[in-house]
C-alpha atoms as a PDB file:
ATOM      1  CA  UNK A   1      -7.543 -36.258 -55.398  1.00  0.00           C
ATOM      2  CA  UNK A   2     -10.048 -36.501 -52.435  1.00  0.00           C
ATOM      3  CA  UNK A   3     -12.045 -33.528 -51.382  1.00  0.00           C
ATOM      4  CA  UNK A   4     -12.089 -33.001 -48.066  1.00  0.00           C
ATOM      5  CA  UNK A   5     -15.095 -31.075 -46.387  1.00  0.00           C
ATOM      6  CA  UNK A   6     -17.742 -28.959 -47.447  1.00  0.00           C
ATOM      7  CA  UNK A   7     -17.007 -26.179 -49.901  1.00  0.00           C
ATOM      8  CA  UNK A   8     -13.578 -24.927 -51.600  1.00  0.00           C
ATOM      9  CA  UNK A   9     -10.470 -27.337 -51.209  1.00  0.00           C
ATOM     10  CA  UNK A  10      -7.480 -25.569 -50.375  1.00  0.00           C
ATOM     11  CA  UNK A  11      -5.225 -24.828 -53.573  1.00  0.00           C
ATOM     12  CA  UNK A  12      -8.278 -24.964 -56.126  1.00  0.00           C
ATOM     13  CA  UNK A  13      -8.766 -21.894 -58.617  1.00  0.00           C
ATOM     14  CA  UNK A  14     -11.434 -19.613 -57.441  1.00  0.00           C
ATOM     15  CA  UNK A  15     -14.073 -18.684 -60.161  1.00  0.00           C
ATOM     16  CA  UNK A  16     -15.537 -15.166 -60.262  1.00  0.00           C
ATOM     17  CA  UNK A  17     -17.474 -13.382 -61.896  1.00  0.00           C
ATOM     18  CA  UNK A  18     -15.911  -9.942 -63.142  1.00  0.00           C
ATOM     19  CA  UNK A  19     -16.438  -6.821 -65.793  1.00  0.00           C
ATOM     20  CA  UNK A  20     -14.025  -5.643 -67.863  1.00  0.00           C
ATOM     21  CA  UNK A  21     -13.018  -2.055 -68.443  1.00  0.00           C
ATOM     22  CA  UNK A  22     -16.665  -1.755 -70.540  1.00  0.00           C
ATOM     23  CA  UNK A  23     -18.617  -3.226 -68.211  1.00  0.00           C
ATOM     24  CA  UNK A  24     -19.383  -6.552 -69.817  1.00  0.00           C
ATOM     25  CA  UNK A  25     -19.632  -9.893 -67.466  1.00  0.00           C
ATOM     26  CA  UNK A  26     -17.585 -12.725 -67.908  1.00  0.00           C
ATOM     27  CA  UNK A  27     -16.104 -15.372 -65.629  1.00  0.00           C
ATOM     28  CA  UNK A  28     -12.206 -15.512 -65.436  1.00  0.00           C
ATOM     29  CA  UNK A  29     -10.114 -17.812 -63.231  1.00  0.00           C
ATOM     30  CA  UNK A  30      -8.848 -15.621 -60.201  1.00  0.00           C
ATOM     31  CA  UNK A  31      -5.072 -15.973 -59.425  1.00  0.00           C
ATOM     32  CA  UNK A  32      -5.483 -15.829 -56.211  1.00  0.00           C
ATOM     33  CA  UNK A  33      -5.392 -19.773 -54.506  1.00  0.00           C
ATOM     34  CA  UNK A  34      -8.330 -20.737 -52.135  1.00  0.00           C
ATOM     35  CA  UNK A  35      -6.102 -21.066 -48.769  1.00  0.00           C
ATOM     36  CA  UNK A  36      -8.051 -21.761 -45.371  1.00  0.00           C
ATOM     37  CA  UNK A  37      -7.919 -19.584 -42.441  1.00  0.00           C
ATOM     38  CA  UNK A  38      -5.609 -21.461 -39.981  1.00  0.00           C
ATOM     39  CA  UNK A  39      -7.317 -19.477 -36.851  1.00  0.00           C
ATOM     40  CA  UNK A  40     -10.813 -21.140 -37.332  1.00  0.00           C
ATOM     41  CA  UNK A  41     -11.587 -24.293 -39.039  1.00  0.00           C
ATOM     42  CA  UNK A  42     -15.146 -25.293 -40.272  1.00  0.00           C
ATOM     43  CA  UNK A  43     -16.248 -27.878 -38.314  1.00  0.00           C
ATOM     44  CA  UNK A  44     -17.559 -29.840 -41.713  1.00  0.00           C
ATOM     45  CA  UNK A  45     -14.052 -29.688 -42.888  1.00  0.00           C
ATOM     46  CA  UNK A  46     -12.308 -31.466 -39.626  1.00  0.00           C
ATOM     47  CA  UNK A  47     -15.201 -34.372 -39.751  1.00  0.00           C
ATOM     48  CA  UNK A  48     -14.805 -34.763 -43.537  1.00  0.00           C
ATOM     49  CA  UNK A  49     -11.001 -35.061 -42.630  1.00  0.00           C
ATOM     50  CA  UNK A  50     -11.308 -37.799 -39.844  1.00  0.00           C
ATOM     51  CA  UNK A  51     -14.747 -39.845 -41.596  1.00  0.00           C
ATOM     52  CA  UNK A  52     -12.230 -39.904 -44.687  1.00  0.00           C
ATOM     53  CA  UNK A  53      -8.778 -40.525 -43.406  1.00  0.00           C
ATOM     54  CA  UNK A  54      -7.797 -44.334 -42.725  1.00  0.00           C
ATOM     55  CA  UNK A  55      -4.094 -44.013 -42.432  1.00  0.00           C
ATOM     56  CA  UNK A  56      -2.031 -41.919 -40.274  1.00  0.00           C
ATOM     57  CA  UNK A  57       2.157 -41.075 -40.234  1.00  0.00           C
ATOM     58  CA  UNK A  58       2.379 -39.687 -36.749  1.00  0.00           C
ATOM     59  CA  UNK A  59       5.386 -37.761 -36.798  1.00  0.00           C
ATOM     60  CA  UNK A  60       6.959 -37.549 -33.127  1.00  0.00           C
ATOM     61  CA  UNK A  61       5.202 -40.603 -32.252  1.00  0.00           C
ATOM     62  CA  UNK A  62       6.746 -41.074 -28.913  1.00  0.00           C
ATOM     63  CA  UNK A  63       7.207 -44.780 -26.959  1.00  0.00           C
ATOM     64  CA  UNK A  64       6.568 -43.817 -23.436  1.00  0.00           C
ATOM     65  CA  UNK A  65       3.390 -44.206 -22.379  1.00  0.00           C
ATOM     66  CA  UNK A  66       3.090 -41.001 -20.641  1.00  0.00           C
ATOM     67  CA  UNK A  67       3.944 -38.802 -23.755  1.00  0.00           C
ATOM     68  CA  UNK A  68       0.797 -37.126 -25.507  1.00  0.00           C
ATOM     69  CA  UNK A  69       1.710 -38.509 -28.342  1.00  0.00           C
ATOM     70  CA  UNK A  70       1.386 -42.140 -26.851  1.00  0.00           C
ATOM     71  CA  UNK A  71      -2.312 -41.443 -25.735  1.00  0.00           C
ATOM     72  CA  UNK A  72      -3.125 -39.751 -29.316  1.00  0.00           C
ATOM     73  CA  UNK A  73      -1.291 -42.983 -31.070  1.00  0.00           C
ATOM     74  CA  UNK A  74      -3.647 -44.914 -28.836  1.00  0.00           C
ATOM     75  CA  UNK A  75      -7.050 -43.150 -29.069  1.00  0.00           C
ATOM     76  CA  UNK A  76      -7.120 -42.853 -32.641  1.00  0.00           C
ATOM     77  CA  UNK A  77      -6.249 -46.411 -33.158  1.00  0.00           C
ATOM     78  CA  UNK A  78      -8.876 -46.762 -30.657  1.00  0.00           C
ATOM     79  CA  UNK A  79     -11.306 -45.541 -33.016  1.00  0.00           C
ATOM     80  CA  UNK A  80     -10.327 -47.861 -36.180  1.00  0.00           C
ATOM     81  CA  UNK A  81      -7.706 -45.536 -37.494  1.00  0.00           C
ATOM     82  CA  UNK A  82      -3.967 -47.253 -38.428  1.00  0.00           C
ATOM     83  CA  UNK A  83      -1.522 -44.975 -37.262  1.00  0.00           C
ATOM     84  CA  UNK A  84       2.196 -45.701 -38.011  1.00  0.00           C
ATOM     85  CA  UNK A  85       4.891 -44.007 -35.705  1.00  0.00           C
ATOM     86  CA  UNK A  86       7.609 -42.342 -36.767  1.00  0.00           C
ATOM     87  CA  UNK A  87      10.198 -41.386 -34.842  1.00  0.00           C
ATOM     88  CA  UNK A  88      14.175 -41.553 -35.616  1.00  0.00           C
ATOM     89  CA  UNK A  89      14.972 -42.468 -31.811  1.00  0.00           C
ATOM     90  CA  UNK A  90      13.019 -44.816 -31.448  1.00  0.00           C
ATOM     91  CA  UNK A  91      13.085 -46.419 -35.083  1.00  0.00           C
ATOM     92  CA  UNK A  92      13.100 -50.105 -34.938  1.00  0.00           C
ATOM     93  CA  UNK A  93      11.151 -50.180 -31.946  1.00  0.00           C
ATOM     94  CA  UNK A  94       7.382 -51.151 -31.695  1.00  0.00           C
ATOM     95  CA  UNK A  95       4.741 -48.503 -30.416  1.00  0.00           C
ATOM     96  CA  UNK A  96       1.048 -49.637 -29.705  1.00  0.00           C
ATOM     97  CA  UNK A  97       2.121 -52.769 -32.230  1.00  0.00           C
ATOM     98  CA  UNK A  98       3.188 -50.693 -35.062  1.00  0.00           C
ATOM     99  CA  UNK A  99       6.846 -50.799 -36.014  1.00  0.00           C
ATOM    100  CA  UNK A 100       8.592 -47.384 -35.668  1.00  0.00           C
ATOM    101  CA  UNK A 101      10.013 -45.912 -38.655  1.00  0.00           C
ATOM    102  CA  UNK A 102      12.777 -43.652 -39.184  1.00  0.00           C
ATOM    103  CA  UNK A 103      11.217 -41.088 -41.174  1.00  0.00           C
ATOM    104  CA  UNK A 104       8.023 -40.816 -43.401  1.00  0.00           C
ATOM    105  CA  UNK A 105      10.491 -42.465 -46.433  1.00  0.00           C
ATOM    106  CA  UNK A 106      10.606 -45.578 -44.451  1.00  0.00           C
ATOM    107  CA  UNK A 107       6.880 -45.691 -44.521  1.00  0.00           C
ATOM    108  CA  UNK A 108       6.194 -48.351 -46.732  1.00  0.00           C
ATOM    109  CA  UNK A 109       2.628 -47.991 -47.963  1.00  0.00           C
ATOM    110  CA  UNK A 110       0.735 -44.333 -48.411  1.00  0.00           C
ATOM    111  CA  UNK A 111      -0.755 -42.435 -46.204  1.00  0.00           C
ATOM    112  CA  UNK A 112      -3.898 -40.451 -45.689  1.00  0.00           C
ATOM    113  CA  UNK A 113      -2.264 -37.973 -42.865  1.00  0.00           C
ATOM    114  CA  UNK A 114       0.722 -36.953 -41.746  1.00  0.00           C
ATOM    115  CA  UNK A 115       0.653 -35.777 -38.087  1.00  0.00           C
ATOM    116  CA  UNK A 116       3.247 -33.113 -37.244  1.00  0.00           C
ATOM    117  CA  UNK A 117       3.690 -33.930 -33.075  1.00  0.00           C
ATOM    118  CA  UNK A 118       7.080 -32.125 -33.315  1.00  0.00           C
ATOM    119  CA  UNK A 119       7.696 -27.816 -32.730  1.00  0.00           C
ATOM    120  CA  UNK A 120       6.731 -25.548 -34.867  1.00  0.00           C
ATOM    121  CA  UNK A 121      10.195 -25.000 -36.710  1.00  0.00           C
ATOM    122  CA  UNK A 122      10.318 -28.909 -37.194  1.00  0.00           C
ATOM    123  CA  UNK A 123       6.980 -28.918 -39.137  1.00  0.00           C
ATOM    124  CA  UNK A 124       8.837 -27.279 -42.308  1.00  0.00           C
ATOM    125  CA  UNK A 125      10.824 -29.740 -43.152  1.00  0.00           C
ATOM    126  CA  UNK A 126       8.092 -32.472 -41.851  1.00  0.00           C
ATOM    127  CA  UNK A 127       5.781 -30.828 -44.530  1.00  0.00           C
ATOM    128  CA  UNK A 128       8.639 -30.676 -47.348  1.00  0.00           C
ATOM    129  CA  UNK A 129       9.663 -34.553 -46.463  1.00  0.00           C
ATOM    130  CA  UNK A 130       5.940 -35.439 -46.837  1.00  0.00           C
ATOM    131  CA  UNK A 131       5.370 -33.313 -50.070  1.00  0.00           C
ATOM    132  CA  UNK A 132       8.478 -35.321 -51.698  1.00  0.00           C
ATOM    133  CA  UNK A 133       7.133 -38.488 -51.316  1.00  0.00           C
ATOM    134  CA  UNK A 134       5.735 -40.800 -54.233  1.00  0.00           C
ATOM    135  CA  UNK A 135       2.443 -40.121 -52.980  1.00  0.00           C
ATOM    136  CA  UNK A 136       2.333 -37.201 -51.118  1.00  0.00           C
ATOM    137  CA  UNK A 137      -0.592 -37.451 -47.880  1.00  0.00           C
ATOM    138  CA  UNK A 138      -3.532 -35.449 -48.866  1.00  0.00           C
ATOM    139  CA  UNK A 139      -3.646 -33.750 -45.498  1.00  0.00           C
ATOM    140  CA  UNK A 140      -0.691 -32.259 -43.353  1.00  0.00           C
ATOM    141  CA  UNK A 141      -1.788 -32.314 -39.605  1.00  0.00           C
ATOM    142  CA  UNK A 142      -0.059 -29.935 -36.959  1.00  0.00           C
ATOM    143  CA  UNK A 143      -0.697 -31.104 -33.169  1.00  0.00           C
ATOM    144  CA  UNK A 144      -2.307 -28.328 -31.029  1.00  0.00           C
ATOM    145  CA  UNK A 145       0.907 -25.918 -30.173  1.00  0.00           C
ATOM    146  CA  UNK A 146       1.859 -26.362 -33.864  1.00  0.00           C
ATOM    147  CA  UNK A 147       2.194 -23.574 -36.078  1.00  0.00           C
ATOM    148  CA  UNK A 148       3.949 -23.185 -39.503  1.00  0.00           C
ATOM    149  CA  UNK A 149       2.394 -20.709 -41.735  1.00  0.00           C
ATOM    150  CA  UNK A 150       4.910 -21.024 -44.407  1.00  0.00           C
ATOM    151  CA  UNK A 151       4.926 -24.731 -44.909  1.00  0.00           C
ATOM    152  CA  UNK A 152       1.014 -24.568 -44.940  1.00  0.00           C
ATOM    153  CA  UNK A 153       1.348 -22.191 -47.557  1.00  0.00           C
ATOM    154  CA  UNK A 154       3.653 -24.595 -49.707  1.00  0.00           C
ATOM    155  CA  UNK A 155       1.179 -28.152 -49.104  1.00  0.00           C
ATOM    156  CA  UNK A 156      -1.607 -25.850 -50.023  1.00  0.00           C
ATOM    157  CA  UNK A 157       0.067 -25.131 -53.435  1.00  0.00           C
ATOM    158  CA  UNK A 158       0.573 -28.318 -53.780  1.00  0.00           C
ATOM    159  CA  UNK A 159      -3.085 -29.202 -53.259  1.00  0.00           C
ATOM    160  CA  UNK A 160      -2.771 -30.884 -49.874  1.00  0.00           C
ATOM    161  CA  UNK A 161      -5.446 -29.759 -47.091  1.00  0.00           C
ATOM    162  CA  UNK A 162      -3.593 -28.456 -43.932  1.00  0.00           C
ATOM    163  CA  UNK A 163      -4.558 -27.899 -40.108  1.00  0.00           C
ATOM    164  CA  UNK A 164      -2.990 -26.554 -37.516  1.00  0.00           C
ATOM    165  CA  UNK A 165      -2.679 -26.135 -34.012  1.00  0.00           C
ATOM    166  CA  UNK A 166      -5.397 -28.484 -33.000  1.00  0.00           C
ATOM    167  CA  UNK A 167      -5.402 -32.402 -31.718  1.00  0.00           C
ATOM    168  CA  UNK A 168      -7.163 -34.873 -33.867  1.00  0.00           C
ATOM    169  CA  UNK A 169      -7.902 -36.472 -30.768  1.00  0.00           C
ATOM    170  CA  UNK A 170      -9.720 -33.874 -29.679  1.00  0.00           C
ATOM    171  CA  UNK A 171     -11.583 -32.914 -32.626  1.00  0.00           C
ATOM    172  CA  UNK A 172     -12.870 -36.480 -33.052  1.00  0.00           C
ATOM    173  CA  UNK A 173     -14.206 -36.396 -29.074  1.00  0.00           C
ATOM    174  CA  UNK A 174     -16.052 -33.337 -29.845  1.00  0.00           C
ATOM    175  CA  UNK A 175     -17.058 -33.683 -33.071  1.00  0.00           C
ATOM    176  CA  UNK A 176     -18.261 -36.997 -31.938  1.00  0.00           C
ATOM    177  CA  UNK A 177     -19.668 -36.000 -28.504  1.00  0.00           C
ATOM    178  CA  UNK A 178     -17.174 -37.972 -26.375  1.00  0.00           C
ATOM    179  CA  UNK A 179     -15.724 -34.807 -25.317  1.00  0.00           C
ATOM    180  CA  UNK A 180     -15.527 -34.248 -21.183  1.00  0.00           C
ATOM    181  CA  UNK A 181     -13.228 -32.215 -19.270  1.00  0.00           C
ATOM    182  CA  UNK A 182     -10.645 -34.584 -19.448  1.00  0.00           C
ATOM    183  CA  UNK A 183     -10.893 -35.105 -23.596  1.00  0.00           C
ATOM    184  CA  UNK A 184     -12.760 -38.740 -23.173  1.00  0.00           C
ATOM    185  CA  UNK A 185     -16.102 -39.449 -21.921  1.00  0.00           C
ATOM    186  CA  UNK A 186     -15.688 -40.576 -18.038  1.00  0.00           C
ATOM    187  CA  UNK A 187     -19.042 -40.712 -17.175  1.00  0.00           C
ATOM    188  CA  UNK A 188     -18.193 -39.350 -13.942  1.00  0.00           C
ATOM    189  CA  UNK A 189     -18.433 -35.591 -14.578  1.00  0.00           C
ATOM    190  CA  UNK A 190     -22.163 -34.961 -14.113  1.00  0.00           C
ATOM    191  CA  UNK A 191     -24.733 -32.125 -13.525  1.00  0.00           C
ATOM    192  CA  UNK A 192     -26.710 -34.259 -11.312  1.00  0.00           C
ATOM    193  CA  UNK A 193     -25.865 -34.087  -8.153  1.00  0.00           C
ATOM    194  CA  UNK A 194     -25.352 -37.299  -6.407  1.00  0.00           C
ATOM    195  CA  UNK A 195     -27.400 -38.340  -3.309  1.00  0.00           C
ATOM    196  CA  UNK A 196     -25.968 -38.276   0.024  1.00  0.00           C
ATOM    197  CA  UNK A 197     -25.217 -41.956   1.490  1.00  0.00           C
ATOM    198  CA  UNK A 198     -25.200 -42.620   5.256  1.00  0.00           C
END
């Protein structure tokens, strides 16, 4: 299993030191699970995830071109990253040259990432359907909007790395410094002020 980040992987035993009732020190496993805080995320963490990950199941991948979705799909493969759709309407069809698939079952090889680009009550049973395959993804990825606390508990038990509510996309641009206003380096938005033509 791939570590992903700097410092504890979600669903690893934390080690501590502790006394017992006479005061002698010892090390005992803690029973409590190392699970990351879903409101901020290291940024070592998110560029260990996205140097790391090669393979994407983009769940909610839609076909029309002016769906975020579409411009995610296409960034990210933009940056060298294979990202199959899935997408039950629109299985059979062809999105950015990648066959559509019905659901992450009909994914044929494994995957590094699932991307949840559905609601936050669809992300459950995303994260269940991706935690029952052969070879479950070692990261669960919900789009920025997307928030299920309960099925991130339940792929960090199962030793899967989880994020939430934010955009790959977007954490690549600024992590990479490609971020402007618009989430892709324009090279139109400028301090400099521009000089006056006649």
């Amino acid at each position: 299993m791939r570590a992903w980040g700097n410092g504890l992987r979600p669903g690893t035993l934390i080690l501590s030191l502790s006394t017992d009732e006479d005061g002698n020190a010892g090390t005992k496993a803690d029973e409590r699970r190392a699970m990351t805080d879903h409101d901020t995320y290291d940024d070592a963490l998110l560029r260990g995830i996205l140097d790391q990950v090669k393979t994407i199941a983009m769940v909610g991948a839609s076909p029309h071109w002016n769906r975020p979705s579409y411009f995610a799909m296409k960034y990210l493969q933009g940056k060298g990253y294979r990202v199959i759709p899935v997408n039950p309407r629109a299985a059979g069809q062809e999105i950015l040259g990648e066959p559509v698939r019905a659901s992450l079952a009909d994914v044929p090889e494994p995957v590094d990432m699932v991307q949840v680009f559905r609601n936050s009550e669809a992300a459950g049973p995303i994260v269940d359907e991706a935690l029952a395959l052969p070879s479950p993804p070692p990261v669960i990825w919900m789009q920025l909007g997307v928030r299920n606390d309960a099925a991130a508990e339940r792929a960090e038990a199962a030793g899967r790395t989880v994020v939430m509510n934010r955009c790959p996309k977007i954490e690549w641009a600024r992590l990479h410094g490609e971020l402007s206003w618009t989430g892709f380096r324009s090279g139109v938005i400028s301090s400099k002020r521009r000089k006056l033509t006649k």
